[in-house]
N, C-alpha and C. Protein backbone atom coordinates (compact mmCIF):
# COMPACT_ATOMS: atom_id res chain seq x y z
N UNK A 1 -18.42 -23.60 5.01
CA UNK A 1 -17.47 -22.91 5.85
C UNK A 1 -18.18 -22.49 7.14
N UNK A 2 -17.16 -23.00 8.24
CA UNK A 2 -18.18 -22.48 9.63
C UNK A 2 -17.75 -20.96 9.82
N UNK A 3 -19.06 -20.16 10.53
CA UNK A 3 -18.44 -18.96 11.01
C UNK A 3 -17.47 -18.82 12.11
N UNK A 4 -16.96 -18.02 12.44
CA UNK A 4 -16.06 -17.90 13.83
C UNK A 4 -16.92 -17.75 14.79
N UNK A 5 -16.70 -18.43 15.87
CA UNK A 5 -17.50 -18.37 17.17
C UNK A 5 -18.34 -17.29 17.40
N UNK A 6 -17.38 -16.01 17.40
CA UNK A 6 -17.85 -14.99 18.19
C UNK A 6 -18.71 -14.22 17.01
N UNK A 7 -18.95 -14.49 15.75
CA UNK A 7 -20.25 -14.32 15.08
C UNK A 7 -20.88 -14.97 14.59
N UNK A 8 -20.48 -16.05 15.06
CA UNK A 8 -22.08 -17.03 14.48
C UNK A 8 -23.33 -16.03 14.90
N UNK A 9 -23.59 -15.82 15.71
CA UNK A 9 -25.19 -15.49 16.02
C UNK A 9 -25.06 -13.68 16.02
N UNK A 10 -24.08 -13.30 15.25
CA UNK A 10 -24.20 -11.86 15.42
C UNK A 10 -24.96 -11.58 13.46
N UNK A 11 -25.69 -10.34 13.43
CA UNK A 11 -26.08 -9.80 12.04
C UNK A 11 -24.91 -8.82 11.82
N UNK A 12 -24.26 -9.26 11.03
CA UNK A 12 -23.26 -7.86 10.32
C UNK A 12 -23.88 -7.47 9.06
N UNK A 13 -24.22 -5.84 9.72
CA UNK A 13 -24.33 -5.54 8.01
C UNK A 13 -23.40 -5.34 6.75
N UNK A 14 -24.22 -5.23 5.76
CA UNK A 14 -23.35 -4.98 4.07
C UNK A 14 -23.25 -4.12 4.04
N UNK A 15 -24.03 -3.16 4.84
CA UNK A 15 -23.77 -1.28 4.66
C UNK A 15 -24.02 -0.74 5.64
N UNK A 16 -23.72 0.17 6.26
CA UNK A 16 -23.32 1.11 7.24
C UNK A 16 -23.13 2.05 6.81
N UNK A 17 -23.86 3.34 7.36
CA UNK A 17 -23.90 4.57 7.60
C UNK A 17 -22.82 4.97 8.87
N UNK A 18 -22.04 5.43 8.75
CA UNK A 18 -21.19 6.37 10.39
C UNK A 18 -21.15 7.89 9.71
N UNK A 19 -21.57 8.51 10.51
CA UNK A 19 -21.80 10.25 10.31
C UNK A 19 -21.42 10.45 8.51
N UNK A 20 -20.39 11.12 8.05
CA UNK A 20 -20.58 11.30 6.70
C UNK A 20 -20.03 9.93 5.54
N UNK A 21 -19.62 9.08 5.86
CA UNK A 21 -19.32 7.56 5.84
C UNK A 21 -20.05 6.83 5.36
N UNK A 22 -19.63 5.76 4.24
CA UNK A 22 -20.60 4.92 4.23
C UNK A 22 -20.15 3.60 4.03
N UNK A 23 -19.88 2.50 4.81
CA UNK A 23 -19.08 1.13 4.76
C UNK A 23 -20.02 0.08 3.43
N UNK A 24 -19.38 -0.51 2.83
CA UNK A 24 -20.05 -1.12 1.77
C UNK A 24 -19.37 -2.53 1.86
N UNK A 25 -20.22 -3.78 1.89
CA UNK A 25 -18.90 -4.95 1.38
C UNK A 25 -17.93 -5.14 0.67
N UNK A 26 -16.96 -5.34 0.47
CA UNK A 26 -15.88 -5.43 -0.40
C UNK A 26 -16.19 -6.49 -1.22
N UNK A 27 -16.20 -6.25 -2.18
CA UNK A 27 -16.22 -7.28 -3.12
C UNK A 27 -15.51 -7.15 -4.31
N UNK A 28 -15.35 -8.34 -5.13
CA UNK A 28 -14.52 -8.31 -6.71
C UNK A 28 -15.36 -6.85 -7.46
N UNK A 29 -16.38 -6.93 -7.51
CA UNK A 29 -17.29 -5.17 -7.99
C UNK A 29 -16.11 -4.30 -7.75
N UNK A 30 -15.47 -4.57 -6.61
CA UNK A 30 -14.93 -2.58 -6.45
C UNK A 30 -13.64 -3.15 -7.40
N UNK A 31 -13.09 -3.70 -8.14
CA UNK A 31 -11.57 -4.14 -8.39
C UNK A 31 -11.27 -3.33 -8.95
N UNK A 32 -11.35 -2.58 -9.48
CA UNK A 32 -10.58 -1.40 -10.14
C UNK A 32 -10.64 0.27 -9.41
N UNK A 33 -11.24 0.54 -8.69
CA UNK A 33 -11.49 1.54 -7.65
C UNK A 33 -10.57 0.89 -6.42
N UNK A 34 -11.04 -0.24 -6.32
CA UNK A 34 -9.55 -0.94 -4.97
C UNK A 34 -7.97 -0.74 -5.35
N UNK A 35 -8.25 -1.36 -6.97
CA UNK A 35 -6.51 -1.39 -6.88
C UNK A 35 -6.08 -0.46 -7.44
N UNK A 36 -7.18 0.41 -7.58
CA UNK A 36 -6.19 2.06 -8.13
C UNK A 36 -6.12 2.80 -6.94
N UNK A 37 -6.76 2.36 -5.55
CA UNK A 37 -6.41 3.61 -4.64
C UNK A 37 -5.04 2.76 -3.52
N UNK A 38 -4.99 1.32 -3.77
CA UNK A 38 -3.90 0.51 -3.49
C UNK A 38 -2.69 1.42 -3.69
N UNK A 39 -2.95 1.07 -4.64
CA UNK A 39 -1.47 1.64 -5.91
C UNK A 39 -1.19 2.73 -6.10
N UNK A 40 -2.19 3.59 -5.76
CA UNK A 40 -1.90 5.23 -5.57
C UNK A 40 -1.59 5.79 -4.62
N UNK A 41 -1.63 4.89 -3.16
CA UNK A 41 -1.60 4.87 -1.98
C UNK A 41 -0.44 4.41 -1.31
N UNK A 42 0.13 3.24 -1.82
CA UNK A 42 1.45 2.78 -1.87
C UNK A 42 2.12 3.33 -0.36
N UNK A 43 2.83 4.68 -0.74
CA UNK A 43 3.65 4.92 0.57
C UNK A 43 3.01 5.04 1.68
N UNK A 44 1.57 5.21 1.87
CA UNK A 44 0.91 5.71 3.17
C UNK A 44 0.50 4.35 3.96
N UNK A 45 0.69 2.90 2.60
CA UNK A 45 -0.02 2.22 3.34
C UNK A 45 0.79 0.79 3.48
N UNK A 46 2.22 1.05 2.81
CA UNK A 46 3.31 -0.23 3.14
C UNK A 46 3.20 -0.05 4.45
N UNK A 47 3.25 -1.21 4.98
CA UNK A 47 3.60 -2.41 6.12
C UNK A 47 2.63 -2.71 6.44
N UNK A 48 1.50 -2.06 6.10
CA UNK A 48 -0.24 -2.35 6.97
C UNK A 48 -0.21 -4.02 6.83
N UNK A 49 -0.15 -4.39 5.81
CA UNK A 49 -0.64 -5.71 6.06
C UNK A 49 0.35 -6.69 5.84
N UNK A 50 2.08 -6.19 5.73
CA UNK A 50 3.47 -7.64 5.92
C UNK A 50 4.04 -6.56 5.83
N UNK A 51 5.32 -6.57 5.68
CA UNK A 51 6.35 -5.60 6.15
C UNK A 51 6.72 -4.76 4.08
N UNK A 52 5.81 -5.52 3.33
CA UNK A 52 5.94 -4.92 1.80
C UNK A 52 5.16 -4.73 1.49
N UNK A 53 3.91 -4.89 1.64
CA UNK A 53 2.57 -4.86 1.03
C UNK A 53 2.47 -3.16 0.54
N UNK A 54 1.90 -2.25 0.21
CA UNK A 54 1.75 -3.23 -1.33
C UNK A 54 2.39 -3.58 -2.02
N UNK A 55 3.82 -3.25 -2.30
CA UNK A 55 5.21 -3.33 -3.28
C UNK A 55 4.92 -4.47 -4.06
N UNK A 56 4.83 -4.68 -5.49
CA UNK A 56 4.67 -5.51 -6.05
C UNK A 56 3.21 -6.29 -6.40
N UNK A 57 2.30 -5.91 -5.79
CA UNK A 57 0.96 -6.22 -4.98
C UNK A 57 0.23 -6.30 -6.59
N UNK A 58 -0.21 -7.44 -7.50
CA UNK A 58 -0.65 -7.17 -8.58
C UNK A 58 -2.27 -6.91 -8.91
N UNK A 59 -3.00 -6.68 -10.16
CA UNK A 59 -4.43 -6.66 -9.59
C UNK A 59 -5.25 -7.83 -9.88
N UNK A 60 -4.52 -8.82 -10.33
CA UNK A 60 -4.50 -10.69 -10.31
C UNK A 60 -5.09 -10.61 -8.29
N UNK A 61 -3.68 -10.39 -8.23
CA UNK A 61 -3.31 -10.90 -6.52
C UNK A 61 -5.10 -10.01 -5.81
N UNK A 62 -5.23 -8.82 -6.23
CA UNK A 62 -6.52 -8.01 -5.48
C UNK A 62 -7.58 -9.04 -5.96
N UNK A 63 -7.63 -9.10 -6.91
CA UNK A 63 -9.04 -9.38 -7.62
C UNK A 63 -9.43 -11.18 -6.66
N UNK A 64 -8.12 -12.00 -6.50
CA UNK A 64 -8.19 -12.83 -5.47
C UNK A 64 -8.62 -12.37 -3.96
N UNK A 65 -7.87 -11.33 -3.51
CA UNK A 65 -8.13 -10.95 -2.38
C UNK A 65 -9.33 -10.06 -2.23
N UNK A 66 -10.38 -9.86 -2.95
CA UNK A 66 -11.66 -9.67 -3.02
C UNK A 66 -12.60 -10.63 -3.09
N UNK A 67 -12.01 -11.78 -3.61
CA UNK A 67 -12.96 -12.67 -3.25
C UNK A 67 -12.93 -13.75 -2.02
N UNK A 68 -11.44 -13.44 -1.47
CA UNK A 68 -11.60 -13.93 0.08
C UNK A 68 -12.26 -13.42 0.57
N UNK A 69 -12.14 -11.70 0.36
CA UNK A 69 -12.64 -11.11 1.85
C UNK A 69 -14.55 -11.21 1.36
N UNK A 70 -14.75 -11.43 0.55
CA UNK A 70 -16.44 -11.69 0.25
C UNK A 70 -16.42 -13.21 0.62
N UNK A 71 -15.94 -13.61 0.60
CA UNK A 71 -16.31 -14.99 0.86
C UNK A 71 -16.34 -15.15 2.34
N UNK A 72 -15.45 -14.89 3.15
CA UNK A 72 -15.15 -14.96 4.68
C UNK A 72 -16.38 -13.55 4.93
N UNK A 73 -16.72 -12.47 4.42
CA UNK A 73 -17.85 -11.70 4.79
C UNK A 73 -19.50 -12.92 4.98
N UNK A 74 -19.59 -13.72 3.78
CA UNK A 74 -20.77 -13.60 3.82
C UNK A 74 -20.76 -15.20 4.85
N UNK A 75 -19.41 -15.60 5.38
CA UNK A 75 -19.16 -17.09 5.73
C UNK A 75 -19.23 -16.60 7.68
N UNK A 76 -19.43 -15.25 7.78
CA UNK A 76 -19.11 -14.63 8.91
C UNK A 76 -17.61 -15.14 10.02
N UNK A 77 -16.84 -14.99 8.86
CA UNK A 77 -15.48 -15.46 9.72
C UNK A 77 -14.70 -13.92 9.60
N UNK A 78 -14.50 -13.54 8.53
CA UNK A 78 -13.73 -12.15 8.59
C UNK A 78 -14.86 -10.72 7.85
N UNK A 79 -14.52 -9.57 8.27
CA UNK A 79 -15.92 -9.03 7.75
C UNK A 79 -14.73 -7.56 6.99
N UNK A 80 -15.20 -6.85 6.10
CA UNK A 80 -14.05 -6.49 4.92
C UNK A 80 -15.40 -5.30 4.18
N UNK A 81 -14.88 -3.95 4.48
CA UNK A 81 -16.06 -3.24 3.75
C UNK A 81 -15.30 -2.00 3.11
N UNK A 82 -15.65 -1.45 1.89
CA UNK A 82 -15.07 -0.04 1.23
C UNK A 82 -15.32 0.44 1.97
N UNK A 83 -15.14 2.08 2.22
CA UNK A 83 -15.88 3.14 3.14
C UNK A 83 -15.70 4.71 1.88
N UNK A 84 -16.60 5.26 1.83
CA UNK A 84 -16.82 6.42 1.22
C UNK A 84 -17.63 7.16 1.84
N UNK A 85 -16.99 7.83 0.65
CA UNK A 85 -17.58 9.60 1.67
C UNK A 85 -18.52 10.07 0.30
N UNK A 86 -20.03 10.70 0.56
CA UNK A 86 -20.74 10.98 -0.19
C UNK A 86 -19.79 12.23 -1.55
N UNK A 87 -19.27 13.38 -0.53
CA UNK A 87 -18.34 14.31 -1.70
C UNK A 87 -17.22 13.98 -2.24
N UNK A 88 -16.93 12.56 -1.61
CA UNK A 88 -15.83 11.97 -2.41
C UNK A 88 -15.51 10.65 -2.94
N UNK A 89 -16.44 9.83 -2.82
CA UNK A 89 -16.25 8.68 -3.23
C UNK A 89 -15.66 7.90 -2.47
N UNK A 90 -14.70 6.93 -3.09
CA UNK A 90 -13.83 5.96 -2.27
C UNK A 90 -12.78 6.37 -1.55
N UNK A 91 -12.63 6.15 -0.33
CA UNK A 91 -12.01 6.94 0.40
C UNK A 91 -10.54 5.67 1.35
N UNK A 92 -11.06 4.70 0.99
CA UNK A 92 -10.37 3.23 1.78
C UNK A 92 -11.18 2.26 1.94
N UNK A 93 -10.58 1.73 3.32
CA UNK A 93 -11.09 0.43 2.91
C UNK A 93 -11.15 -0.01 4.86
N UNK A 94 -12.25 -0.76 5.38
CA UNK A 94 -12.23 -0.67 6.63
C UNK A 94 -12.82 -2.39 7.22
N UNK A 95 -11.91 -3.15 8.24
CA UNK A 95 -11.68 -4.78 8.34
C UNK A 95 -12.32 -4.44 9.79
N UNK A 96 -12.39 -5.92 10.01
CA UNK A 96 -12.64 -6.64 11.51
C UNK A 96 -12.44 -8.24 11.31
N UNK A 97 -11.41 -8.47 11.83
CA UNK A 97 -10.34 -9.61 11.73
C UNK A 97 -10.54 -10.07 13.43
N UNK A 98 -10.86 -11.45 13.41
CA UNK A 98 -11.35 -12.07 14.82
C UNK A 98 -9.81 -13.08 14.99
N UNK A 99 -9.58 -12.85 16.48
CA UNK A 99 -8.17 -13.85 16.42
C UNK A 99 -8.62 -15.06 16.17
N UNK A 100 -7.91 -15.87 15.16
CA UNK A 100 -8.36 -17.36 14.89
C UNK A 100 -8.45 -18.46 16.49
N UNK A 101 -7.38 -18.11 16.82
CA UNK A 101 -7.52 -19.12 17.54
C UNK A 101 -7.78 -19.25 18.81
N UNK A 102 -8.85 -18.19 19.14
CA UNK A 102 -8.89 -18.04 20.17
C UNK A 102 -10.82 -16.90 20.23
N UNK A 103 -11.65 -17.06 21.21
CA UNK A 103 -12.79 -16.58 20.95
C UNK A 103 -12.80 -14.70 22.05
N UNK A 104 -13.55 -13.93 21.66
CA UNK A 104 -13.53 -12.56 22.34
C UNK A 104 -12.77 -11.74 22.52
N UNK A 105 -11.95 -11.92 21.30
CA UNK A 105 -10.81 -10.96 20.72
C UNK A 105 -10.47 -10.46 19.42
N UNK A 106 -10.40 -9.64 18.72
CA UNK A 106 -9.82 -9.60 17.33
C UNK A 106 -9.54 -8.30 17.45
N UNK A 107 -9.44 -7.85 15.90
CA UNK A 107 -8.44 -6.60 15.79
C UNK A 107 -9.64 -6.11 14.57
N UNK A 108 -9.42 -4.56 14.80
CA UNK A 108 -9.88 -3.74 13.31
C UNK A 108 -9.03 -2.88 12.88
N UNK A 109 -8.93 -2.72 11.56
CA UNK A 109 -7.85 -1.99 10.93
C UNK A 109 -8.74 -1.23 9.91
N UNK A 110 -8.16 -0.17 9.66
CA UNK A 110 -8.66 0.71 8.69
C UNK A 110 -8.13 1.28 7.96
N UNK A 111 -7.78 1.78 7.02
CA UNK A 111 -7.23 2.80 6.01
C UNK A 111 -7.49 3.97 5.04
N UNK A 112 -7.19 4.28 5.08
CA UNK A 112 -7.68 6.44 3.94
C UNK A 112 -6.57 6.33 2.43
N UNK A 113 -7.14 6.42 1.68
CA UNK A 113 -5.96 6.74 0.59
C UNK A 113 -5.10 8.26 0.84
N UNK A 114 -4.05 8.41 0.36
CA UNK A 114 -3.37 9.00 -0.18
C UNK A 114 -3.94 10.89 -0.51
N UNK A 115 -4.47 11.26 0.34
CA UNK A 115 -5.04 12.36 -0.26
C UNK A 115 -4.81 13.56 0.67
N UNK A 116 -5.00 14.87 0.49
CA UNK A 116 -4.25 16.09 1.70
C UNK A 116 -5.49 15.67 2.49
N UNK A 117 -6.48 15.36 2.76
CA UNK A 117 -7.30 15.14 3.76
C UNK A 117 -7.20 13.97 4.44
N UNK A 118 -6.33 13.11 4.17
CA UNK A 118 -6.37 11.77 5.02
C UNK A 118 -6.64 11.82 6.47
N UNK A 119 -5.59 12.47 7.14
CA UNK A 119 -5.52 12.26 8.19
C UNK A 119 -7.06 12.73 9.29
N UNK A 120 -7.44 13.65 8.10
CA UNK A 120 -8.56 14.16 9.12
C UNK A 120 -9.64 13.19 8.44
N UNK A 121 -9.80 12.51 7.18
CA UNK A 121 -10.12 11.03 7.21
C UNK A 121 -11.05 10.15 8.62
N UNK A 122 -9.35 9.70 8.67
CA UNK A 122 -8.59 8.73 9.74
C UNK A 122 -8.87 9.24 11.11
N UNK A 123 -9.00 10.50 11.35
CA UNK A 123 -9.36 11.01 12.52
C UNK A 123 -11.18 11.01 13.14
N UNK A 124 -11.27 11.34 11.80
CA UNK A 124 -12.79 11.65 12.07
C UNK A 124 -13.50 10.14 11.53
N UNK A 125 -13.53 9.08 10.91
CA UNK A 125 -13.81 7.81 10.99
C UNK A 125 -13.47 7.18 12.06
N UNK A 126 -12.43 7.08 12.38
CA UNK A 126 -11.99 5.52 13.81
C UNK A 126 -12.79 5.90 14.55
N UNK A 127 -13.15 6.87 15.37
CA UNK A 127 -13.94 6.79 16.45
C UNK A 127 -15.36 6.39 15.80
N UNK A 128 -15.83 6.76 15.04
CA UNK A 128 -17.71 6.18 14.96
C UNK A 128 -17.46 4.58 14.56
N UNK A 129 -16.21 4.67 13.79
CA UNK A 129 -16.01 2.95 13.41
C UNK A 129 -16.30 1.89 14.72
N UNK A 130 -14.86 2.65 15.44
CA UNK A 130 -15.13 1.70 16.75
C UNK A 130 -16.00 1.94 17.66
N UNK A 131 -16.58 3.03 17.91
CA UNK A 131 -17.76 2.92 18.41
C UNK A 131 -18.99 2.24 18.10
N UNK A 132 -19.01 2.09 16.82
CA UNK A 132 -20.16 1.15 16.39
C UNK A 132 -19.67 -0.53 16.37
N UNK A 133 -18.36 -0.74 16.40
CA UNK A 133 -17.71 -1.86 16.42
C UNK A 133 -18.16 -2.70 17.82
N UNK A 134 -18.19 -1.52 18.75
CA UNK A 134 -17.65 -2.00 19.90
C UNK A 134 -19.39 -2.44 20.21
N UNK A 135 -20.58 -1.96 19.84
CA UNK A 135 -21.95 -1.71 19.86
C UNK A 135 -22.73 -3.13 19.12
N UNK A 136 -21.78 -3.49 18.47
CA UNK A 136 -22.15 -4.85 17.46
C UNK A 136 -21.46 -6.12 18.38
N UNK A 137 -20.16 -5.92 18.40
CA UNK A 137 -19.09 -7.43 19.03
C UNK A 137 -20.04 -7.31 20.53
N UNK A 138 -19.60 -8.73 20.82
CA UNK A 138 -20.42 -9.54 22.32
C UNK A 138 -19.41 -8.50 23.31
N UNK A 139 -20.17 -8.39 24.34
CA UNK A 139 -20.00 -7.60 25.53
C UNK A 139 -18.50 -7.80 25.75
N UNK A 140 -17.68 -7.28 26.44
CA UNK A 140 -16.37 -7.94 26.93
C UNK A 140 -15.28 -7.86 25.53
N UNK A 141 -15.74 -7.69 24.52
CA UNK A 141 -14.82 -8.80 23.44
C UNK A 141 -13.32 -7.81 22.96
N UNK A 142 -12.45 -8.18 22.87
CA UNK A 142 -10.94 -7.48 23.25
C UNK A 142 -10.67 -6.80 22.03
N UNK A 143 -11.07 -5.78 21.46
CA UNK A 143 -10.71 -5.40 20.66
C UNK A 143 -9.77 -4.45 20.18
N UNK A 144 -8.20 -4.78 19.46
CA UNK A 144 -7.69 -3.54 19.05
C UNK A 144 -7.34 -3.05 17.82
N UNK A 145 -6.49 -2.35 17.72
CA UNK A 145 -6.91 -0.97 16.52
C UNK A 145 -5.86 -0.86 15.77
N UNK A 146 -5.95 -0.40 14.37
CA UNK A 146 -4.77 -0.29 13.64
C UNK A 146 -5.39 0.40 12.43
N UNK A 147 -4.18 1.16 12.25
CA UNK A 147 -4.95 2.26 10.83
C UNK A 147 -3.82 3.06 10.49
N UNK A 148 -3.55 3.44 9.26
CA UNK A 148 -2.68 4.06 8.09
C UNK A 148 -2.20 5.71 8.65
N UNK A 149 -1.93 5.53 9.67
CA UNK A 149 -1.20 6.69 10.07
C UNK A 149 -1.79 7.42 11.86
C-alpha cells in the first residue's frame, strides 16, 4: 500500500503527549474500551461520521474498523489514535484524514465521550491537537477541523 503524498516522508508518531493527553494508535487492542465508549456515547456523537453513525454500529463492524485505521496508520495514508487522560483513562478518539484526491489538504476530527466534562475535554484538547498538527503537516497544508460538539 502506497502512502499519501503528503506523508510519505513525514514521521508520525504512535504516541503523543499534548499537555494532560495522551494520543495512542488505534488499534483492534482497544476493541472493547472503543466500542463501549461508541455506544455509550451514541447521542453526542451521531452524524460525526454519516448522517447515523453510530445507530446500529456493531462491534463486528468496530473490530473491522480498527483494523483499517491500523492498517492505513502504519501504511501512512490515514493516521487514527485513542487519546486519554492520565485521571481518566479513555477519553475518545482523535483522526487526521488527508483529502484523497488531491495533495496539501485534509481534515482532523476529534471526539470526547459522553461525560459532564466533555466539553471542557474538547475545549482544552483541539487547540494542542492542532497546534501540534499544524507543527508536523508540510508548511502551507489546508487543514480543517471537526469535533463532537
Amino acid at each position: 500500500m502506497t502512502p499519501h503524498p503528503d506523508f510519505a516522508g513525514l514521521d508520525v508518531p504512535q504516541i503523543v503527549h499534548l499537555g494532560g493527553f495522551e494520543l495512542a494508535i488505534l488499534t483492534a487492542d482497544d476493541l472493547e474500551e472503543d466500542y463501549g465508549a461508541i455506544m455509550s456515547s451514541a447521542p453526542v456523537l451521531k452524524g460525526l461520521f454519516g448522517p447515523d453513525w453510530p445507530t446500529g454500529w456493531t462491534i463486528s463492524e468496530d473490530e473491522t474498523d480498527l483494523h483499517w485505521h491500523h492498517r492505513e496508520f502504519t501504511a501512512k495514508r490515514s493516521f487514527a489514535w485513542v487519546i486519554r487522560r492520565e485521571d481518566s483513562g479513555y477519553v475518545g478518539c482523535a483522526y487526521l484524514f488527508p483529502d484523497i484526491a488531491t495533495t496539501g489538504a485534509g481534515e482532523a476530527v476529534y471526539w470526547m465521550i459522553d461525560t459532564p466534562d466533555r466539553m471542557a475535554h474538547l475545549d482544552a484538547f483541539g487547540p494542542l491537537y492542532v497546534e501540534w498538527l499544524k507543527a508536523l503537516l508540510p508548511e502551507g497544508y489546508a487543514l480543517t477541523v471537526r469535533r463532537n460538539g
